[in-house]
Protein backbone atom coordinates (compact mmCIF):
# COMPACT_ATOMS: atom_id res chain seq x y z
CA UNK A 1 -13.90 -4.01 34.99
CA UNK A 2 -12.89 -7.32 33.21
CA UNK A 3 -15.17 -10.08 32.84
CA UNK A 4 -13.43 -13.31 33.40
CA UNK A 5 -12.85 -14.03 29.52
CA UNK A 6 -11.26 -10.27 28.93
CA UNK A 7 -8.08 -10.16 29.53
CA UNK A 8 -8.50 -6.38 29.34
CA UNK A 9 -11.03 -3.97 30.50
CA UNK A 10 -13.07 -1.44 28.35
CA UNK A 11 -10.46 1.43 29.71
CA UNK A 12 -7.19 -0.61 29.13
CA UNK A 13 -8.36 -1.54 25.41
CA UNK A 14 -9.25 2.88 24.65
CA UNK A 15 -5.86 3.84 26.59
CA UNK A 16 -4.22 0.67 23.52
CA UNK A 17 -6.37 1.97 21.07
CA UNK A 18 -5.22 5.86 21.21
CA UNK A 19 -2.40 4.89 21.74
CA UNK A 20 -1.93 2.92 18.69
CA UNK A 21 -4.06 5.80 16.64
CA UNK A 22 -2.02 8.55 17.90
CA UNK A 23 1.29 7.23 17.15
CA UNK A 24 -0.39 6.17 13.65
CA UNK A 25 -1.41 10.07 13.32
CA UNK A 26 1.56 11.22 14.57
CA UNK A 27 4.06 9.42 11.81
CA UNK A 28 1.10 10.64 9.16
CA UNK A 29 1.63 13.95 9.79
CA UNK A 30 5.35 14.05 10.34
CA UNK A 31 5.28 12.55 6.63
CA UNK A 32 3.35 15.01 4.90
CA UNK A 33 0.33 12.15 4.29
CA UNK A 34 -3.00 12.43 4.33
CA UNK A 35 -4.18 9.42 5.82
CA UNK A 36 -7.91 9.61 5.26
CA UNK A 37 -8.03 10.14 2.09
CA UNK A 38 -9.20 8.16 -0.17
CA UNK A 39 -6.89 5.23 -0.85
CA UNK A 40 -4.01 6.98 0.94
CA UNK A 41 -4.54 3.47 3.62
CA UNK A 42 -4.24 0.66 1.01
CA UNK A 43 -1.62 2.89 -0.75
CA UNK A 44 0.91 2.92 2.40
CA UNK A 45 -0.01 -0.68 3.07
CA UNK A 46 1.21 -1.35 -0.26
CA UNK A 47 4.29 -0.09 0.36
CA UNK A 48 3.87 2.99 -2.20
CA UNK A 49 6.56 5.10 -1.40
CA UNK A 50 5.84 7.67 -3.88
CA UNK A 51 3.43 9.57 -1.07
CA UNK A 52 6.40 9.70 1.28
CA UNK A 53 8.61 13.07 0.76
CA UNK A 54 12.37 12.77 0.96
CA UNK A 55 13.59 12.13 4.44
CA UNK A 56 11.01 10.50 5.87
CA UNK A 57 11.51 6.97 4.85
CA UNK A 58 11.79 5.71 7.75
CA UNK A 59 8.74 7.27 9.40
CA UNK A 60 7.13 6.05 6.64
CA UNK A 61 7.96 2.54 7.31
CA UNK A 62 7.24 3.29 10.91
CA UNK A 63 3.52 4.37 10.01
CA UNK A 64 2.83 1.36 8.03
CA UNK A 65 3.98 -1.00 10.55
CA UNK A 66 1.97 0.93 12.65
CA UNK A 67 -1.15 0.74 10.26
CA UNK A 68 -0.47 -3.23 10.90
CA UNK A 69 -0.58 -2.48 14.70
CA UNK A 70 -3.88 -0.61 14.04
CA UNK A 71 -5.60 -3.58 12.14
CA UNK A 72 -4.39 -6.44 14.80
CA UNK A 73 -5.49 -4.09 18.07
CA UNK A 74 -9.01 -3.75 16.53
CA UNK A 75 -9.31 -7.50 15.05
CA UNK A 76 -8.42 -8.56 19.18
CA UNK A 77 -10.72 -6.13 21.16
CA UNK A 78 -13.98 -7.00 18.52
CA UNK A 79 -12.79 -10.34 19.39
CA UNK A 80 -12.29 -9.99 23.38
CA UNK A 81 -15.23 -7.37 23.84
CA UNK A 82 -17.90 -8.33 21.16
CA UNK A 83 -18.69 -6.25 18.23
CA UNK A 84 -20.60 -3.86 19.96
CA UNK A 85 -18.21 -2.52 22.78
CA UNK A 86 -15.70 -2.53 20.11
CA UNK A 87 -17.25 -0.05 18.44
CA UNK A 88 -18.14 1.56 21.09
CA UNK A 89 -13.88 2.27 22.43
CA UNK A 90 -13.34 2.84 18.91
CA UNK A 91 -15.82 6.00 18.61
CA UNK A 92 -14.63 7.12 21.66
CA UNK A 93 -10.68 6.73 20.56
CA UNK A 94 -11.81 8.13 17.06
CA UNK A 95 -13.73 11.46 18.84
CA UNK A 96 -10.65 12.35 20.92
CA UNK A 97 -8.16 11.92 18.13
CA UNK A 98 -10.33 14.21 15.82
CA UNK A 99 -10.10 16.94 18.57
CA UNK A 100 -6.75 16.39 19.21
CA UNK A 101 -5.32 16.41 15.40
CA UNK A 102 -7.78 17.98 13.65
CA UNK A 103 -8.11 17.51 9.83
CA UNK A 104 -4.44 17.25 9.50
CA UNK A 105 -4.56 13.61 7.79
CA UNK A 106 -7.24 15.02 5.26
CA UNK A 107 -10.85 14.27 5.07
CA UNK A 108 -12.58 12.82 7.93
CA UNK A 109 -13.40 9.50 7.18
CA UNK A 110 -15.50 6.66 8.79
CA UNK A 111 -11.95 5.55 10.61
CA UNK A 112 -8.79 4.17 9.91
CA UNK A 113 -11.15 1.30 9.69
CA UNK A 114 -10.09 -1.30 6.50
CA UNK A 115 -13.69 0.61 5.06
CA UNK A 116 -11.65 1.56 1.99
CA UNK A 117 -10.58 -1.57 1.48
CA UNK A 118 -13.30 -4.22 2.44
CA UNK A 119 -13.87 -5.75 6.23
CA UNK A 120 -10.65 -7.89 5.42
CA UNK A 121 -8.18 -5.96 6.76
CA UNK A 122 -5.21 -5.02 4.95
CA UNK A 123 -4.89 -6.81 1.50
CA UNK A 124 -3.23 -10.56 1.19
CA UNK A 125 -0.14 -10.19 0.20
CA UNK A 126 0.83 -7.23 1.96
CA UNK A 127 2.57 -7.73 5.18
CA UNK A 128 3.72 -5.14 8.02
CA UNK A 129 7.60 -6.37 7.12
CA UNK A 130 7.80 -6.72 3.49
């Protein structure tokens, strides 16, 4: 149920959420990278290309756009919902992924939350095209 300021119900933002997360997962482990751990995030923000094995270039630049994705999805449903059902979808999103994948992208970490990097987000001067 939407409230009339959400544009989006609590169901419609976990279905976006995994949906973002899984695809993110998905291009991780097609690329041989371990998402979660750490610095692996701020590395394929950056654009380091070094973690990404021959061939998968372009999944590589699919997963960071994706990363971007990740960042703007989570920065508009703590905006539409309120900090506090935000987190909420997210530990829900974050519990079914983990079942579903695994430790395939390394470590378990708090998230794919910008933890490693600050609250910011991903870094100024990055930017999902460049």
């Amino acid at each position: 149920m939407t409230t009339p300021k959400q544009r989006h119900s609590h169901d419609e933002w976990t279905r976006t959420t995994e949906d973002v997360d899984l695809e993110v997962a998905q291009l991780a482990i097609m690329c041989h990278i371990r998402l979660l751990e750490p610095g692996v995030i701020q590395r394929v923000l950056d654009n380091d290309l070094s973690l990404c094995r021959d061939g998968h270039e372009r999944g590589f630049e699919q997963l960071r756009g994706m990363l971007y994705l990740h960042y703007e999805v989570h920065r508009q449903l703590a905006e539409e919902l309120g900090p506090a059902d935000a987190a909420e979808v997210v530990a829900r999103v974050r519990a079914d992924l983990l079942q579903r994948i695994g430790h395939q992208l390394g470590a378990p970490a708090n998230d794919l939350s910008p933890g490693e990097r600050g609250a910011s987000g991903p870094s100024s001067g990055s930017s999902p095209h460049g």
